[in-house]
Protein backbone atom coordinates (compact mmCIF):
# COMPACT_ATOMS: atom_id res chain seq x y z
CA UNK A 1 26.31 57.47 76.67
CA UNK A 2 26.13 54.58 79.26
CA UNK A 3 22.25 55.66 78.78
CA UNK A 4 21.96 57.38 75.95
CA UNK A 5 19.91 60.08 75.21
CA UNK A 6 19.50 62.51 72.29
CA UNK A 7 19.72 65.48 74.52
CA UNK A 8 22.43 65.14 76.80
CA UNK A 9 24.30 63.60 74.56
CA UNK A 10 24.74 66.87 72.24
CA UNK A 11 25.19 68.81 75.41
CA UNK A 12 28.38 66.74 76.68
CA UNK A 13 29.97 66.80 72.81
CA UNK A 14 29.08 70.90 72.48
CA UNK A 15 30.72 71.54 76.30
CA UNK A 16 33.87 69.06 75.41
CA UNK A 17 34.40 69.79 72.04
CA UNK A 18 35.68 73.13 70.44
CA UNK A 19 33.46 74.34 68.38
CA UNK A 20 35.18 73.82 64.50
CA UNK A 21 36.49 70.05 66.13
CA UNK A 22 37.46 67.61 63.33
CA UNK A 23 35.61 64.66 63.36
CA UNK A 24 37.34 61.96 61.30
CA UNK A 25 34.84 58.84 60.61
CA UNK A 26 35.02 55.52 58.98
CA UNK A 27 33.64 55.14 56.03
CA UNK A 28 30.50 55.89 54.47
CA UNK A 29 30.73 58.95 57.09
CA UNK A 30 34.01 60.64 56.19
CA UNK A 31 35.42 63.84 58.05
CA UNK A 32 33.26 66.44 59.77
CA UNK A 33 33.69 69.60 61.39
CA UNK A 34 31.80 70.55 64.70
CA UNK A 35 30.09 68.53 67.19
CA UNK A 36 26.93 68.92 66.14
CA UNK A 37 27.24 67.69 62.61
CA UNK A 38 29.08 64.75 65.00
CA UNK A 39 25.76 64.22 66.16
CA UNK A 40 23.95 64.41 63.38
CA UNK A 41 25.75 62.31 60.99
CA UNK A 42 26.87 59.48 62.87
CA UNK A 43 24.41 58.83 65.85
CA UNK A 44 21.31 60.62 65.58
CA UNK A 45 20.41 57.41 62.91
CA UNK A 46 22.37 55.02 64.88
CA UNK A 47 20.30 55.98 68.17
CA UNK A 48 16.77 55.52 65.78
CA UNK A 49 18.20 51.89 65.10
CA UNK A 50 18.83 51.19 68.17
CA UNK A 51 16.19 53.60 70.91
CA UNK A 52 18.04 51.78 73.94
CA UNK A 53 21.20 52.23 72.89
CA UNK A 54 24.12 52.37 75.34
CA UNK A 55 27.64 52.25 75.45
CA UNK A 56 30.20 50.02 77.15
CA UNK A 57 33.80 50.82 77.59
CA UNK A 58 36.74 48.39 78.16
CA UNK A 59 39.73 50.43 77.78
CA UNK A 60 40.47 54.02 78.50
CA UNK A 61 43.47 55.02 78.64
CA UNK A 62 45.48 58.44 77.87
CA UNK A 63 48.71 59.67 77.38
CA UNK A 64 51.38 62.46 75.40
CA UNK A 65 52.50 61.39 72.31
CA UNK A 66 56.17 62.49 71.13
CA UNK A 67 55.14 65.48 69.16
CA UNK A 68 53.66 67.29 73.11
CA UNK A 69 49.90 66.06 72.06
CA UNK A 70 47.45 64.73 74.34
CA UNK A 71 44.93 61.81 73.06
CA UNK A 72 42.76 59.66 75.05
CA UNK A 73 41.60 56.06 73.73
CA UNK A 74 38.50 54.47 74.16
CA UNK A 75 37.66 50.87 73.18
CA UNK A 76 34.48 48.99 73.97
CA UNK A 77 30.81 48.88 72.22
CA UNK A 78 27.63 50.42 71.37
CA UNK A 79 24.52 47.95 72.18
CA UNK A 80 21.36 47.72 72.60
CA UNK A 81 17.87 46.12 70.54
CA UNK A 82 18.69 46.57 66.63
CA UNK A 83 15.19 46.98 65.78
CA UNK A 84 15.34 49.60 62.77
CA UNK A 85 16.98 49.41 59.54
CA UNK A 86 20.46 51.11 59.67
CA UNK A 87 23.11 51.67 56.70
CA UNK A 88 20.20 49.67 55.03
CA UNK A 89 21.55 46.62 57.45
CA UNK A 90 18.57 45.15 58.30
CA UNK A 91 17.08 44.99 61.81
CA UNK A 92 17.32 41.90 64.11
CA UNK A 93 14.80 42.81 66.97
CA UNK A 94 17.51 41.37 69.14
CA UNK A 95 20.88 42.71 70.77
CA UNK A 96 23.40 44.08 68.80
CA UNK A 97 27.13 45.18 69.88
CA UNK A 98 29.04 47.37 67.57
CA UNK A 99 33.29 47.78 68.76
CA UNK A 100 34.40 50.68 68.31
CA UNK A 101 37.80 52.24 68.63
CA UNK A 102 37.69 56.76 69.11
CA UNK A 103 40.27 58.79 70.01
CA UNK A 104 40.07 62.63 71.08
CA UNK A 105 43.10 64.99 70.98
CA UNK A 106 42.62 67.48 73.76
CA UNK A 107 44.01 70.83 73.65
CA UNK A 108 44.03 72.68 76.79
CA UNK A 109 41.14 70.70 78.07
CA UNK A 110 39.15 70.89 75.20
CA UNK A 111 38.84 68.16 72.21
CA UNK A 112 40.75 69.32 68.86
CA UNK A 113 39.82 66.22 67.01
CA UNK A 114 38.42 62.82 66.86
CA UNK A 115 39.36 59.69 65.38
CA UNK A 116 36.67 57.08 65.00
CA UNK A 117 36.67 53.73 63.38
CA UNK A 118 33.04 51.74 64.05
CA UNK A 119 32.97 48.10 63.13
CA UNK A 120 29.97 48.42 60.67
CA UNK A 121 30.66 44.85 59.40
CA UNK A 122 30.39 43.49 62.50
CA UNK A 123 27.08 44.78 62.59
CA UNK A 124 26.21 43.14 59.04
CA UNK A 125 27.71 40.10 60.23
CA UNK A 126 25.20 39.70 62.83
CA UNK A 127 22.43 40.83 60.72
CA UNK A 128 23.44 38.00 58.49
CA UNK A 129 24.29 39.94 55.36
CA UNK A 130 28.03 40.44 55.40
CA UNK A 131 27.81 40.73 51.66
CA UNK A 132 31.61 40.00 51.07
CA UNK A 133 34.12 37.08 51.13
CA UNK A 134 33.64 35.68 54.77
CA UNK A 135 36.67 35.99 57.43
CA UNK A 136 39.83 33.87 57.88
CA UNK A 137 39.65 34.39 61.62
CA UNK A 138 37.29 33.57 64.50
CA UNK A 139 34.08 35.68 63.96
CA UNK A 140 32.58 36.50 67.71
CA UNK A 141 31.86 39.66 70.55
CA UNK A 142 35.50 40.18 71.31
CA UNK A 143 36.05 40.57 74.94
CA UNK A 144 37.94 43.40 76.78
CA UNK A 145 41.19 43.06 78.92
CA UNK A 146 41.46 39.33 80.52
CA UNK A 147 42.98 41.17 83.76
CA UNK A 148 39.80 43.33 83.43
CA UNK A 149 41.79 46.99 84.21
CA UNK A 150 41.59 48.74 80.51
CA UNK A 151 39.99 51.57 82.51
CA UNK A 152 43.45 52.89 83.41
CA UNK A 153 43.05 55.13 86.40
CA UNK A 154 45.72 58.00 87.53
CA UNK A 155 47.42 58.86 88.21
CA UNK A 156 49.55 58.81 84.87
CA UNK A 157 52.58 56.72 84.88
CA UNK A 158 54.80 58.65 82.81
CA UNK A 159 57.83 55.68 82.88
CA UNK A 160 55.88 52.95 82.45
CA UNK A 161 53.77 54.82 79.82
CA UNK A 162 56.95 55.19 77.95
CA UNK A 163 58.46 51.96 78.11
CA UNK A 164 55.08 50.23 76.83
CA UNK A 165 55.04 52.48 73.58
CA UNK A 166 58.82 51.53 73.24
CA UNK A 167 58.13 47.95 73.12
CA UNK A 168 55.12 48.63 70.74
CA UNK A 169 58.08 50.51 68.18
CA UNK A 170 60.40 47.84 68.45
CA UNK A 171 57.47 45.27 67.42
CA UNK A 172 56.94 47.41 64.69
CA UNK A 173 60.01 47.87 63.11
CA UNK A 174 61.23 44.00 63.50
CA UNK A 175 57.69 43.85 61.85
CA UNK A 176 58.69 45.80 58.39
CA UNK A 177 62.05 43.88 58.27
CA UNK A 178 59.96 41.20 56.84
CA UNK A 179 59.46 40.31 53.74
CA UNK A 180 62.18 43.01 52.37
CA UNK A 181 65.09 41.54 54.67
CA UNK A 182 64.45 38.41 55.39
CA UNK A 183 61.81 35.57 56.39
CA UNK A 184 59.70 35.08 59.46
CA UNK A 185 62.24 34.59 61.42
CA UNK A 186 63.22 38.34 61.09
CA UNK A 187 60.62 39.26 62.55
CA UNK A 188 61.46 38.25 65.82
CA UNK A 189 57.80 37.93 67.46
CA UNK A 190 58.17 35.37 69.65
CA UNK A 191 60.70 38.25 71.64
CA UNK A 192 57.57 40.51 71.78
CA UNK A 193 54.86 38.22 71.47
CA UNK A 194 53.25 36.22 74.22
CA UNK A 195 53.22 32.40 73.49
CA UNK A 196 49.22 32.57 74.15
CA UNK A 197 48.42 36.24 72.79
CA UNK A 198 45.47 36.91 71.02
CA UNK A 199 44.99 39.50 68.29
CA UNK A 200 41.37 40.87 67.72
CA UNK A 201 40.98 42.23 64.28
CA UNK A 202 38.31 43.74 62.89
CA UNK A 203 34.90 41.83 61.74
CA UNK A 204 35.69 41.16 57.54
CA UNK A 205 39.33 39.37 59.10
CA UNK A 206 38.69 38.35 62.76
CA UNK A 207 40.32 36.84 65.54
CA UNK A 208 43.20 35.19 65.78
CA UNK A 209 45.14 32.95 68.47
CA UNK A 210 48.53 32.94 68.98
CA UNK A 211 51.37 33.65 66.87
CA UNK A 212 50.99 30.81 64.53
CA UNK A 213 47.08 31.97 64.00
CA UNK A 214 47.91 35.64 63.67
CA UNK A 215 49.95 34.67 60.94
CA UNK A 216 47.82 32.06 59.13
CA UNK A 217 44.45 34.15 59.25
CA UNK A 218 45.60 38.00 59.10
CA UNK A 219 49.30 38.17 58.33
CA UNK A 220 50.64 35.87 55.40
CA UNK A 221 47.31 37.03 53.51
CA UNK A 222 47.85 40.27 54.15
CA UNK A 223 51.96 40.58 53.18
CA UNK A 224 51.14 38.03 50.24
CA UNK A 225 48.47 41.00 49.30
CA UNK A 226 50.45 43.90 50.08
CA UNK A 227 54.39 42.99 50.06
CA UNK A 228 55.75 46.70 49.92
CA UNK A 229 54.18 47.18 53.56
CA UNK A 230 56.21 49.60 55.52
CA UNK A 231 57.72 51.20 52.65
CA UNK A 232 55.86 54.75 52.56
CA UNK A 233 56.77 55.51 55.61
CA UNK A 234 57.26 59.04 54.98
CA UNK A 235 53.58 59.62 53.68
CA UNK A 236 51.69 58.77 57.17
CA UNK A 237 51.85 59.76 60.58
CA UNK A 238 51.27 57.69 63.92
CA UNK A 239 51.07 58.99 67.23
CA UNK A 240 52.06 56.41 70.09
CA UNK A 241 50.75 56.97 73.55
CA UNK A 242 51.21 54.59 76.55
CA UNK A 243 50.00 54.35 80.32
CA UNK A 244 50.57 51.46 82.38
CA UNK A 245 51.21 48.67 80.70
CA UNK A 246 48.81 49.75 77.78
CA UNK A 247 49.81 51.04 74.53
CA UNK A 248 47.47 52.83 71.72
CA UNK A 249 48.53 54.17 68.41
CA UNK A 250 46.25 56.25 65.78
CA UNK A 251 47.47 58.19 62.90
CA UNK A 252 44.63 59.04 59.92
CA UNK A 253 46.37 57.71 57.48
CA UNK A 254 49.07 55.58 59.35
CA UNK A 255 49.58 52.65 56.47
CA UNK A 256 50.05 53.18 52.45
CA UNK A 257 51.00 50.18 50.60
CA UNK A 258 49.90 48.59 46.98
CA UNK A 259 46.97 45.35 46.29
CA UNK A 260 49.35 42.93 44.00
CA UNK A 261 50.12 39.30 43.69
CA UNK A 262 47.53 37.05 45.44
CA UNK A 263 45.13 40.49 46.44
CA UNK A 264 43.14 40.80 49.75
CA UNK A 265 39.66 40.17 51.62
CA UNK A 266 38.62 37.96 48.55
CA UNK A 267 39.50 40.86 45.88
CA UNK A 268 41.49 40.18 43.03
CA UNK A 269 44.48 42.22 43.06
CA UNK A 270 44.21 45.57 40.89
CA UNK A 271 47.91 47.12 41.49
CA UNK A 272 46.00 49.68 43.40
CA UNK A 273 47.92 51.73 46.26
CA UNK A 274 45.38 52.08 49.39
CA UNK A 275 45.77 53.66 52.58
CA UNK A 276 44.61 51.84 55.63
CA UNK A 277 43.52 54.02 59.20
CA UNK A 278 44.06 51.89 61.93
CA UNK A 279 43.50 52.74 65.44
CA UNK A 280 44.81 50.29 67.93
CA UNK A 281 45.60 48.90 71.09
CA UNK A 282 47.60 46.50 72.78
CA UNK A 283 48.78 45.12 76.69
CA UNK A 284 51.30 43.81 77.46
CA UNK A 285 52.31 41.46 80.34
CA UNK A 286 55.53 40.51 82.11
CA UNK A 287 56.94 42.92 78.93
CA UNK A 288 55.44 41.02 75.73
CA UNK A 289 52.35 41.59 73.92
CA UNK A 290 49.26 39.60 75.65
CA UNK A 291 46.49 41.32 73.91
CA UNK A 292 46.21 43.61 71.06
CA UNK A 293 42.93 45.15 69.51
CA UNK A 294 43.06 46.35 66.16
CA UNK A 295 40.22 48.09 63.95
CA UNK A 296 40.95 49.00 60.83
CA UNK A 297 38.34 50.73 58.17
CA UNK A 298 37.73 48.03 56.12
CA UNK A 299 35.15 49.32 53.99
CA UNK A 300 37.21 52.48 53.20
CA UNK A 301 39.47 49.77 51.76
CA UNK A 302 37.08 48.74 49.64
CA UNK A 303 35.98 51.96 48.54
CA UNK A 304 39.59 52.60 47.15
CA UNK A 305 39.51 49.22 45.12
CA UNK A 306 36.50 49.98 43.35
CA UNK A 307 33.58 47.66 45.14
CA UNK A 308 30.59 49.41 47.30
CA UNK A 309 29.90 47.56 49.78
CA UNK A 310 26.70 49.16 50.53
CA UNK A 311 25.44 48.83 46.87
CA UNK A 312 26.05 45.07 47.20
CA UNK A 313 24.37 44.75 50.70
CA UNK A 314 21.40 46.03 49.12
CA UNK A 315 21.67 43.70 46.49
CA UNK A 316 21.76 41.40 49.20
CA UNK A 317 18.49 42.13 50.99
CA UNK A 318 16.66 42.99 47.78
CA UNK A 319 14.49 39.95 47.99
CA UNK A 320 13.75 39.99 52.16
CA UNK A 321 10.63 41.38 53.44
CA UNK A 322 10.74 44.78 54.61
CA UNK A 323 13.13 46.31 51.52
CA UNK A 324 12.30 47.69 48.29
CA UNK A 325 12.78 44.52 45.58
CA UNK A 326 14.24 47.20 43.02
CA UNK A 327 16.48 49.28 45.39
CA UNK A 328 17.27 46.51 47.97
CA UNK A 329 16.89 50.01 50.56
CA UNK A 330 15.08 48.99 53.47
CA UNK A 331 11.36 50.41 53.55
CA UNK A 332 10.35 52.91 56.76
């Protein structure tokens, strides 16, 4: 995909993939079956959008999980000249770069399933027709690893693979303990947190620096939103893989909690119980948390509380040149 084209492309997913792979896709694609209708669903319009369209990596990295399964993560973009409508976002004519998080199961060499989360907002806020409330946190192209080695290379380091997810699960569970147990100070971050970390959230909540950003722009909104966090447990699955000092998590759903008090992203709160897929990573240095990339399927989230983002995009662009006035659907 470096330089994409229609043809090999389908070749590499039909000789990787078995044949009845699931294919589980942000939202407005949903879950597929085959590598083909892969293909055909998700890129074969993205790739007409964008004719130069390549794709960048920053971190791969692969590992067991717990339950004897073998994932790989990728991290990076998709770029290239945005200079057809997509989604109905409208075209640019200049560069575009979409992050996006996938992860592939492998089963004896061959990919079971795949986990993809593409950061369509980011692409509308480019375009300049994010059509919902704006973001608490820094909006911008977030970078890959500072120490630049996200490609992991063998070979696999089972310890250290191990001890990285083990710090991630600690994090975690400290995490929950607040606000049930306790205040902030439960939470214990600055033991797993670097003083100068940097968490990069998805476009609709961006970036933010530090521990004392993290928690202005994504966390008090979010627990203030969503205070029975952690407490479905039992409902969702995650499945932590490490290598190096590089941790990943996925799990399709992995979050289930309920939009009260203040609500969240702008929404008013609807007593609604969402599930979130989130597929992240993180790195750690000298044993905290330096870095930690997080996508989440924000306008799944949206779906469940009742607002179409899509409908209101094209309500957006109904009056710019190039879209139908009554539909807002951009013309061919």
């Amino acid at each position: 995909m470096a330089d994409f084209d229609e043809a090999s492309v389908r070749r590499a997913l039909a000789d990787l993939c078995a044949s009845d792979v699931v294919v589980r896709l942000c939202h407005p694609f949903g879950e597929l079956t085959g590598p083909q209708a892969f293909y055909d669903r998700a890129y074969k319009e993205l790739f007409s959008a964008i004719p130069d369209l390549e794709r960048r990596d920053t971190i791969v990295m692969a590992g067991p999980t717990a339950e004897g399964n073998d994932w790989v993560g990728c991290c990076g973009v998709y770029t290239g000249s945005f200079v057809n409508p997509w989604l109905d976002i409208p075209a640019t004519g200049h560069q575009v770069a979409m992050r996006f998080h996938e992860f592939y199961r492998f089963d004896k060499g061959t990919v079971v399933e795949i986990q993809v989360i593409w950061d369509i907002p980011e692409v509308m806020i480019q375009a300049g027709c994010w059509p919902m409330a704006p973001s608490l946190g820094r909006e911008w192209q977030v970078p890959g690893p500072a120490t630049q080695d996200g490609l992991v290379p063998g070979p696999y380091d089972e310890a250290a693979g191990r001890a990285s997810c083990q710090t991630i699960i600690d994090m975690l569970e400290h995490m929950k303990r607040h606000p049930s147990q306790g205040g902030p100070e439960v939470m214990e971050m600055p033991r797993f947190w670097h003083p100068r970390m940097s968490w990069y959230g998805p476009a609709g909540i961006g970036t933010a620096r530090g521990i004392k950003g993290f928690r202005n722009w994504h966390q008090i909104p979010f627990l203030a939103a969503m205070p029975d966090r952690g407490q479905y447990a039992d409902q969702v699955t995650y499945h932590f893989f490490g290598d190096r000092n590089y941790a990943a998590v996925t799990g399709w759903p992995n979050m289930i909690q309920t939009v009260t008090h203040d609500g969240w992203l702008g929404i008013a709160p609807s007593g609604q119980k969402i599930s979130l897929c989130s597929l992240d990573f993180w790195r750690l240095e000298d044993g905290l948390i330096r870095e930690n990339w997080v996508m989440v399927d924000l306008l799944d989230v949206y779906r469940q509380l009742g607002v179409d983002v899509f409908r209101r995009l094209r309500e957006f662009n109904k009056a710019r040149p190039g879209f139908d006035p009554q539909t807002g659907v951009a013309l061919s």
